[in-house]
Protein backbone atom coordinates (compact mmCIF):
# COMPACT_ATOMS: atom_id res chain seq x y z
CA UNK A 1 163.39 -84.51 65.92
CA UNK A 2 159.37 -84.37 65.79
CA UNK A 3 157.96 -85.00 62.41
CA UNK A 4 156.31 -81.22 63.02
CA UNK A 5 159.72 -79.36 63.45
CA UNK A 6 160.95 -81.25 60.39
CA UNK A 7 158.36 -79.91 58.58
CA UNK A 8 158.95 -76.17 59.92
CA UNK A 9 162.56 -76.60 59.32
CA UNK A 10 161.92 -78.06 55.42
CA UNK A 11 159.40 -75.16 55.17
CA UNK A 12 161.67 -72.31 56.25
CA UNK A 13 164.21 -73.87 53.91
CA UNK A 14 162.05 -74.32 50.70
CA UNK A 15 161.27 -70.30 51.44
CA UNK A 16 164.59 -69.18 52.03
CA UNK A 17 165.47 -70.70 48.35
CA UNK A 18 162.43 -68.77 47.12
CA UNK A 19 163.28 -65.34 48.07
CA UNK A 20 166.80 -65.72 46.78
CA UNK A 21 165.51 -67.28 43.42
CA UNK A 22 163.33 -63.96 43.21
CA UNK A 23 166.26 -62.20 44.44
CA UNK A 24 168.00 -62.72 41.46
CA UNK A 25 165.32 -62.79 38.88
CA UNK A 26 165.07 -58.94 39.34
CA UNK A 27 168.59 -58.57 39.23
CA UNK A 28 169.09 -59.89 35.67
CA UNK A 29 165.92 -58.50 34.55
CA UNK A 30 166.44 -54.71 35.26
CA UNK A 31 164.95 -52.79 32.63
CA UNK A 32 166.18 -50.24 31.25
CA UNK A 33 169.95 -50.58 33.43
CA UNK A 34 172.58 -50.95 32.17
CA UNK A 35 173.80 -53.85 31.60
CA UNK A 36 177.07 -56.53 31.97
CA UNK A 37 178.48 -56.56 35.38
CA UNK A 38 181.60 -55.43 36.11
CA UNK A 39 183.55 -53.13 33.46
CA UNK A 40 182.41 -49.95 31.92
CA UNK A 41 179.67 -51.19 29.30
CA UNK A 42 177.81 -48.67 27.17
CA UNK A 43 174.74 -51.03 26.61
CA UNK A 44 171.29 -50.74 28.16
CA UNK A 45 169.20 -53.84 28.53
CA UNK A 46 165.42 -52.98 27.69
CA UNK A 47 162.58 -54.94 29.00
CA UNK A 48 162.13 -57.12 26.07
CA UNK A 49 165.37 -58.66 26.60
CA UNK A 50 167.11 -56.70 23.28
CA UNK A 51 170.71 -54.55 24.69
CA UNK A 52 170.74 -51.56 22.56
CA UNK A 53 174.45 -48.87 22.43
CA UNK A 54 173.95 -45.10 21.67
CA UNK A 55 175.20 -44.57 18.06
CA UNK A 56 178.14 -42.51 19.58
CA UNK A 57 179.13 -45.31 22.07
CA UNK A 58 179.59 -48.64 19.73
CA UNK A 59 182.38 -50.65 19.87
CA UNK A 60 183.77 -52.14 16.58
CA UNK A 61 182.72 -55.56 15.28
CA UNK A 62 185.43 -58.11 15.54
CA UNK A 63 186.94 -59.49 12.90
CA UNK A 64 184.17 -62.60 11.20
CA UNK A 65 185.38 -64.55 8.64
CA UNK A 66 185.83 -67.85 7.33
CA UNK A 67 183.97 -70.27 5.01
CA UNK A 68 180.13 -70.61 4.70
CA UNK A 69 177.94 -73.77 4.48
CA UNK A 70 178.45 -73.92 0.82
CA UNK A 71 182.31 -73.28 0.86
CA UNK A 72 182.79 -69.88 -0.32
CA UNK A 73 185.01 -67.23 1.95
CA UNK A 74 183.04 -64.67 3.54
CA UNK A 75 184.53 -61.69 5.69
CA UNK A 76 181.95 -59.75 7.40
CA UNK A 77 184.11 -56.55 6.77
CA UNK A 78 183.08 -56.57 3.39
CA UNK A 79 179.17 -55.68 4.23
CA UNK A 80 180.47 -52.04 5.57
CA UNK A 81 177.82 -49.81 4.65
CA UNK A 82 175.28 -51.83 5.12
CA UNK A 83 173.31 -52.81 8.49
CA UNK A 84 174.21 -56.83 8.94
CA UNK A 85 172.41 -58.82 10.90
CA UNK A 86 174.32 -62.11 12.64
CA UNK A 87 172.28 -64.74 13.69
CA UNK A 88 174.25 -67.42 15.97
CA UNK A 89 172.57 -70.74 15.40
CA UNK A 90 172.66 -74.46 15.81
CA UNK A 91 170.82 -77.29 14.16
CA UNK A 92 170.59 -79.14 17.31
CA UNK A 93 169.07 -75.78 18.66
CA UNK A 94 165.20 -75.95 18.99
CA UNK A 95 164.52 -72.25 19.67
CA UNK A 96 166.89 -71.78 16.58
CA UNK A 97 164.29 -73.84 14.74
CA UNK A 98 161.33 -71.84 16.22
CA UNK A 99 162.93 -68.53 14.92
CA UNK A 100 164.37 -69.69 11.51
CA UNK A 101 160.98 -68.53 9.55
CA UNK A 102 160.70 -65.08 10.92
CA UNK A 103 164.57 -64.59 10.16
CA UNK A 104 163.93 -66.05 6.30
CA UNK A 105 160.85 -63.95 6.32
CA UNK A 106 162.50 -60.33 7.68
CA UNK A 107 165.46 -60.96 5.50
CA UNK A 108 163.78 -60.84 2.22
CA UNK A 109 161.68 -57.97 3.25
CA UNK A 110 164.81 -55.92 4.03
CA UNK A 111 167.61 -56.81 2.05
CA UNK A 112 166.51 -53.90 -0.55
CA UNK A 113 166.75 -51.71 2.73
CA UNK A 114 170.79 -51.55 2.84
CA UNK A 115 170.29 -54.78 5.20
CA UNK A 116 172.48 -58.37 5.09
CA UNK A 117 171.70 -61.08 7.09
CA UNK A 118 174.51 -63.71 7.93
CA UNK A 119 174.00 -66.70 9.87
CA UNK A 120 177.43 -68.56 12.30
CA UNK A 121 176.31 -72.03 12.79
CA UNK A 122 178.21 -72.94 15.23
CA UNK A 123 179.13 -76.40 17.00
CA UNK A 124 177.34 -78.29 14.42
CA UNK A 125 180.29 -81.58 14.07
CA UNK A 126 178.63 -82.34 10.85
CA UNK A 127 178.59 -79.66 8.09
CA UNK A 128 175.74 -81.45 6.37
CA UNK A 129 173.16 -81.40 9.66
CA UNK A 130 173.24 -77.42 9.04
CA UNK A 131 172.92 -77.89 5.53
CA UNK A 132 169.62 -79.96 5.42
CA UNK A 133 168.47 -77.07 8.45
CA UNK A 134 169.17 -74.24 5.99
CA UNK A 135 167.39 -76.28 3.14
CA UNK A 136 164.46 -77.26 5.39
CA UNK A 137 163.55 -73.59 6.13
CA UNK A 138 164.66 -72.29 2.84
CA UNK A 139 167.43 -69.87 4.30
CA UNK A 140 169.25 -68.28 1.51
CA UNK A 141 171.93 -65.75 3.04
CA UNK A 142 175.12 -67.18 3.86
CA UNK A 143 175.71 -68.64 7.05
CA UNK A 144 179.76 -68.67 8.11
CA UNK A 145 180.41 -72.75 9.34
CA UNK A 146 181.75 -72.67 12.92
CA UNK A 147 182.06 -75.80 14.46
CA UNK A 148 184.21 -75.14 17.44
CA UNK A 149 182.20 -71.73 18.61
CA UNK A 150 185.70 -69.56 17.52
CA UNK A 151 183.47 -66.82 15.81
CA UNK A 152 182.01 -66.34 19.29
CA UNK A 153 185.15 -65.95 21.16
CA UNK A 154 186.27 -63.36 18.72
CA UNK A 155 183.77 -61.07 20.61
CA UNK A 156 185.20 -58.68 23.63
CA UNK A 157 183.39 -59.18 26.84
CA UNK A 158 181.83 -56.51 28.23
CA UNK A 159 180.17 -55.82 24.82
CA UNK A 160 177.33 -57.37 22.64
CA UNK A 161 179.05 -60.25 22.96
CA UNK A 162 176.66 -63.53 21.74
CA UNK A 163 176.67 -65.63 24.78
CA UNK A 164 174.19 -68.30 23.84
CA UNK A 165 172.58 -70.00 20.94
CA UNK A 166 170.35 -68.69 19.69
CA UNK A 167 171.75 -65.42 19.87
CA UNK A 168 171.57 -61.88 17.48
CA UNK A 169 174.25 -59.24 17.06
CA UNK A 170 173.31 -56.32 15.32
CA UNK A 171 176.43 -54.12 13.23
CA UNK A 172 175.39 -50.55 12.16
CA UNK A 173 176.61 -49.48 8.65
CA UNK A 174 180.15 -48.06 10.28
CA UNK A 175 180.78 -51.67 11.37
CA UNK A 176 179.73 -51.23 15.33
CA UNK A 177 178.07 -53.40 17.26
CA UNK A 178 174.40 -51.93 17.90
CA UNK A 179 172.21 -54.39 19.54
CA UNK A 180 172.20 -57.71 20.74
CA UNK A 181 169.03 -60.42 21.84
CA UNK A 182 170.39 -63.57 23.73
CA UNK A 183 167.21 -65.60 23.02
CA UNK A 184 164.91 -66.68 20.39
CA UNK A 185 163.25 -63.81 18.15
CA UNK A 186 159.95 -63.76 16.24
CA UNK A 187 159.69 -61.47 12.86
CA UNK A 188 158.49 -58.24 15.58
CA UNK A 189 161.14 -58.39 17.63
CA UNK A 190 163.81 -58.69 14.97
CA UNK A 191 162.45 -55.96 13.50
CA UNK A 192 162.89 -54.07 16.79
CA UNK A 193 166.61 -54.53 16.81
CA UNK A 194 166.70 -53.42 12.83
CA UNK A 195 164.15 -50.61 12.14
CA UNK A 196 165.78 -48.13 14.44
CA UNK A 197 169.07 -48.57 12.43
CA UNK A 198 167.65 -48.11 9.32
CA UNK A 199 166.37 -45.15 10.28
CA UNK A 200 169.95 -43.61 11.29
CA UNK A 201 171.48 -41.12 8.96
């Protein structure tokens, strides 16, 4: 085969992969659509990435609970009535790290708002590797110590289900799951996901 065809052939190839690769860039990043992929979701994917359900179409919040980083029991359940923010997180995470300030910072500037913030480290094999992240960013709501990733699995699929760390589920004061980001958030965008559920009556 001539060096020239080769080329053509390699070419063609190489732009074949391309189209596909855009293909199904625009497929996952429909915004506005709804979202999930087979099954009946209620959840619409906007174009900054945040999945948002219509007050009258939430699912319930599973069932959260175990012991925190410092050893006290904590059952999300208990937090009905207020909005409570979950932030799924890893010390080994470097986006987790990138967002850890803006979730310290919108924390304190909310919590007389009606809003709770609870971390899930998860798949962290040494309880004191979270610890020393909490400490270095000076987190001080209560973060529920996962180390196998069975608070994730306790979500549904085909709802705001976290599927990657970082990840951020938002629970409206009735307990149902309101929003969800599957990447890294900065103080803004957080406050995207929260404001509007404030505001509910």
């Amino acid at each position: 085969m001539s060096s020239g065809r080769a080329l053509r052939r390699r070419f063609t190839l190489l732009a074949a992969t391309a189209v596909a690769g855009a293909l199904t860039l625009s497929a996952c990043s429909g915004e506005g659509t709804r979202a999930g992929g087979g099954g009946n979701t209620n959840f619409v994917t906007g174009s900054g990435g945040i999945s948002t359900v219509a007050k009258g179409e939430r699912t319930a919040a599973p069932q959260l609970a175990g012991a925190t980083l410092d050893g006290t029991d904590l059952d999300i359940a208990d937090y009905k009535g207020k909005i409570v923010v979950l932030n799924f997180w890893g010390s080994w995470c470097g986006p987790c790290r990138a967002e850890a300030k803006h979730f310290v910072k919108v924390s304190e500037e909310m919590k007389d708002q009606g809003v709770q913030f609870v971390g899930v480290n998860t798949r962290d094999p040494q309880k004191s590797l979270a610890v020393s992240f909490e400490e270095d960013f000076g987190v001080t709501y209560p973060s529920l110590y996962d180390p196998t990733g069975k608070q994730l699995l306790r979500f549904p699929k085909g709802t705001l289900n976290p599927k990657a760390i970082p990840s951020t589920v938002v629970v409206d004061r009735e307990g149902k799951l309101a929003a969800r980001s599957l990447a890294a958030l900065d103080a803004t965008k957080l406050r995207e996901m929260i404001d509007p559920l404030v505001a509910e009556k």
